[in-house]
Protein backbone atom coordinates (compact mmCIF):
# COMPACT_ATOMS: atom_id res chain seq x y z
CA UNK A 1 24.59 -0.82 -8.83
CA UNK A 2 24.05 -3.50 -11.18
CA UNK A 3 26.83 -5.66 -10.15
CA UNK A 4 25.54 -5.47 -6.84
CA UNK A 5 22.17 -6.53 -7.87
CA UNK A 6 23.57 -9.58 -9.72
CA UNK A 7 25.36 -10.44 -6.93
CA UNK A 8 22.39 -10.16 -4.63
CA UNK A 9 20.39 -12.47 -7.08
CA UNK A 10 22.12 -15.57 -5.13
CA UNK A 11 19.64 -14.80 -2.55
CA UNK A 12 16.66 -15.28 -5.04
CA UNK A 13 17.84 -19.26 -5.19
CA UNK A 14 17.43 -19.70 -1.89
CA UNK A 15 13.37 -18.00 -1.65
CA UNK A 16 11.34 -21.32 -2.26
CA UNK A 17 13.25 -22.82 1.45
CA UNK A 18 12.89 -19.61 3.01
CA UNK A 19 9.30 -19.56 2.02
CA UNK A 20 8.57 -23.67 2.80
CA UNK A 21 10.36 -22.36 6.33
CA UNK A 22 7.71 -20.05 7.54
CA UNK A 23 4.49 -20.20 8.48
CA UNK A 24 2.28 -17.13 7.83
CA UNK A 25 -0.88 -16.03 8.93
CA UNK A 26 -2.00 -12.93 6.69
CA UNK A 27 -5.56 -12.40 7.79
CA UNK A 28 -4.60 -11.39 11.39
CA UNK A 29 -3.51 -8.28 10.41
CA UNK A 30 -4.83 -5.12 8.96
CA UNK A 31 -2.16 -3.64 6.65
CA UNK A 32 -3.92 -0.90 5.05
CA UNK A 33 -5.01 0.36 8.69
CA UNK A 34 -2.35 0.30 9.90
CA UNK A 35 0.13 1.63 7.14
CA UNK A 36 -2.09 4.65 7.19
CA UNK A 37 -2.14 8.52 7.23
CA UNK A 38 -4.83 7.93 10.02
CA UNK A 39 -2.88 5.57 11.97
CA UNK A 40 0.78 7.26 11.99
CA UNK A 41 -1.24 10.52 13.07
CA UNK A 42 -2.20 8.55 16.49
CA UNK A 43 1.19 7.00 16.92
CA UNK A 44 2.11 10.70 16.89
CA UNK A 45 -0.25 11.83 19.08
CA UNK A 46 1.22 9.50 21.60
CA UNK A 47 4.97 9.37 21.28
CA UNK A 48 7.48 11.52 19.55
CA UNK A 49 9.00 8.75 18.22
CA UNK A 50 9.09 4.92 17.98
CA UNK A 51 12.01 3.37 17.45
CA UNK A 52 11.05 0.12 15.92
CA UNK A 53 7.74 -1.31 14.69
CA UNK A 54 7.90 -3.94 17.81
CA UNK A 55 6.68 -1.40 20.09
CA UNK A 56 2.90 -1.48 19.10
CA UNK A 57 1.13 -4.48 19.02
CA UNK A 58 0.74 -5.86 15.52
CA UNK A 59 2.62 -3.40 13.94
CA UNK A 60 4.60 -5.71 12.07
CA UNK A 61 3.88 -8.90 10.41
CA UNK A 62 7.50 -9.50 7.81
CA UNK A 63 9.86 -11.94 8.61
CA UNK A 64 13.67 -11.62 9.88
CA UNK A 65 15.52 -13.42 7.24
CA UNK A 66 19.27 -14.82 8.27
CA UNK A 67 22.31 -12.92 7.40
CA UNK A 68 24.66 -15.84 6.19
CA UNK A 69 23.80 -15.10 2.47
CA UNK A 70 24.81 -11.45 2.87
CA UNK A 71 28.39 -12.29 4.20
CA UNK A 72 29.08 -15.02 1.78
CA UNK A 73 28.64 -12.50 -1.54
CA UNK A 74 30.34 -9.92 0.81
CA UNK A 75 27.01 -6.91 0.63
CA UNK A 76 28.66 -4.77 3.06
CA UNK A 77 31.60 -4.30 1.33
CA UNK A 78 30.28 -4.03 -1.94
CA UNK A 79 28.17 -1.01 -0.39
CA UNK A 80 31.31 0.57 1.17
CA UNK A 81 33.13 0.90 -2.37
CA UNK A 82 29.98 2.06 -4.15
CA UNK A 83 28.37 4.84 -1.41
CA UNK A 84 31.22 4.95 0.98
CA UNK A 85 31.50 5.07 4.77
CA UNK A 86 31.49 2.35 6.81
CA UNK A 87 28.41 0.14 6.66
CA UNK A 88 26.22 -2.24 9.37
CA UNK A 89 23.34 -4.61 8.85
CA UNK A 90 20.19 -3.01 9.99
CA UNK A 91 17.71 -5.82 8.51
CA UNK A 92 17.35 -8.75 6.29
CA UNK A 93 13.36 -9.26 5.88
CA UNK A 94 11.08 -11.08 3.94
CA UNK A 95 7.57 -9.70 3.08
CA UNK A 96 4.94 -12.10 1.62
CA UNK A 97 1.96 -11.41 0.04
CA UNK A 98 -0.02 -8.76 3.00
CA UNK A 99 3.30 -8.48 4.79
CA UNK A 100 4.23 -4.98 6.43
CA UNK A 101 6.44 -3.25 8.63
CA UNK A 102 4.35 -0.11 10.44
CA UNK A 103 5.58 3.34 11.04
CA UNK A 104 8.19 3.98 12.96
CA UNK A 105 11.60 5.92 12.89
CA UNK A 106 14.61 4.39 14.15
CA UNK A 107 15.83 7.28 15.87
CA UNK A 108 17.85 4.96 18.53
CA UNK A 109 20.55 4.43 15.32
CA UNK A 110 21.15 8.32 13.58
CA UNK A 111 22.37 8.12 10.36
CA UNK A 112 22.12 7.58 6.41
CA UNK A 113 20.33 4.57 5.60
CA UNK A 114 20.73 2.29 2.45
CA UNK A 115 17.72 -0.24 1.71
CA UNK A 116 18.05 -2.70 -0.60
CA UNK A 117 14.58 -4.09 -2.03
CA UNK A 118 13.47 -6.77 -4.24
CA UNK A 119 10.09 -7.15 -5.51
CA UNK A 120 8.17 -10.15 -7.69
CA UNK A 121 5.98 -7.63 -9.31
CA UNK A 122 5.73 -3.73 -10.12
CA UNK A 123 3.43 -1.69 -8.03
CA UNK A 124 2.64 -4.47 -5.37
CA UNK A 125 4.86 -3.23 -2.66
CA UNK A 126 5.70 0.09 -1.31
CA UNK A 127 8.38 2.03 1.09
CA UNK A 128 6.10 5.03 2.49
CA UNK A 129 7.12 8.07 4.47
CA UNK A 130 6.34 11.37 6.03
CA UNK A 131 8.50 13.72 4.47
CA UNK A 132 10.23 15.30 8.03
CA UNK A 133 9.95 18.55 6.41
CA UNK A 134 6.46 19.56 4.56
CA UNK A 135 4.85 16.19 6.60
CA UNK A 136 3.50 14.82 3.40
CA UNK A 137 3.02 11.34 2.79
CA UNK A 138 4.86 9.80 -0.13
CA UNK A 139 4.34 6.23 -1.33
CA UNK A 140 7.16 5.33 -3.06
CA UNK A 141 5.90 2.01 -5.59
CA UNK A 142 8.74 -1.17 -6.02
CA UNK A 143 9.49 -1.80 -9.64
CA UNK A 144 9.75 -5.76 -10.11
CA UNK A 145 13.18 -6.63 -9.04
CA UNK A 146 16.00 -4.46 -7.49
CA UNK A 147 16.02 -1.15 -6.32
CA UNK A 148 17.46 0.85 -3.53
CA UNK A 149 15.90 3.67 -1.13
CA UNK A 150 19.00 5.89 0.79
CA UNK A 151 17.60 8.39 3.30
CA UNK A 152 18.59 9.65 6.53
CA UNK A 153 17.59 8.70 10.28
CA UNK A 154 17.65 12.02 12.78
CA UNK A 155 16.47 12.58 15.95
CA UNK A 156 16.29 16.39 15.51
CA UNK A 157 13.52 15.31 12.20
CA UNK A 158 12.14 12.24 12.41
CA UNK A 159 11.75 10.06 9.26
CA UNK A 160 8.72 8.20 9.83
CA UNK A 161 8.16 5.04 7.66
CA UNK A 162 6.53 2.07 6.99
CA UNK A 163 6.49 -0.57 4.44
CA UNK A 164 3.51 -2.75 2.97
CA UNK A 165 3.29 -5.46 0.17
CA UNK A 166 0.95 -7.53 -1.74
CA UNK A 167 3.56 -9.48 -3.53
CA UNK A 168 7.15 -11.04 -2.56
CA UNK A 169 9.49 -8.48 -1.52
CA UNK A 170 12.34 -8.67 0.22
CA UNK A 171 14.28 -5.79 1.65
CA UNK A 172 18.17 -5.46 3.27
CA UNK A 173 19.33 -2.67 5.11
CA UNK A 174 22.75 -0.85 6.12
CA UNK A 175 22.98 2.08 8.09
CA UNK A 176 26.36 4.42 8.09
CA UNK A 177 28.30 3.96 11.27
CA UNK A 178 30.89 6.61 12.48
CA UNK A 179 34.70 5.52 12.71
CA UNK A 180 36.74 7.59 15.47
């Protein structure tokens, strides 16, 4: 993986203009209400399942980044010849300092899922989930710099998550697609 995360440091040039090109308003949102145990347990109550974040009100707070960096150091690929399969986009966000993404379980796209996350400090950002099976909830802490999360998205058991930081991260996603 560690050609892959030198290759992905390209991105890291470009954070000060993706940072000067976005305005952020971190005090309109709750992140540690709504990233928690408490909070996914009335989702649940309410829906089976939530696709995306979008479909609460201020569930979400991150940025959607542009893809162009990803193509021109050729990411998908490099993710085909290390886990195999064939690979598609499924994000390219930005999380700034009390940026989250809330629970939810992207059961409209089944599959394995390969995230990609880069953090400016250690234990100021965090990819937490309900395990599908026992229902615990594990907060799994960034490391400063690069990492990657791989876990799978089922509609038979949903794999709730969320993500929350107090500190840069950024985070790029693939999920598997099927070839007939």
């Amino acid at each position: 993986m560690n050609h892959i995360y030198e290759k992905l440091n390209t991105i890291l040039e470009k954070f000060p203009q993706i940072r000067s090109d976005n305005r952020y308003y971190p005090n309109k949102y709750d992140m540690e209400q709504t990233l928690s145990e408490q909070k996914l347990k009335e989702i649940q109550e309410e829906a089976t399942d939530l696709f995306t974040p979008h479909q609460i009100k201020d569930n979400w707070n991150a940025f959607k980044l542009k893809s162009e960096v990803l193509f021109s150091i050729g990411l998908k690929e490099l993710l085909e010849e290390e886990f195999g399969g064939k690979r598609l986009r499924s994000g390219f966000f930005w999380y700034p300092l009390g940026g989250f993404c809330g629970w939810h379980t992207n059961n409209n796209c089944e599959g394995e899922r390969i995230y990609l996350a880069w953090s400016a400090e250690d234990n100021k950002s965090f990819f937490r989930y309900q395990d599908p099976d026992t229902k615990e909830i594990i907060t799994d802490w960034d490391k400063k710099g690069w990492q990657y999360r791989k876990f799978n998205v089922s509609k038979n058991k949903p794999f709730w998550h969320c993500v929350g930081s107090q500190t840069n991260r950024i985070s790029i996603g693939f999920r598997e697609i099927s070839v007939n």
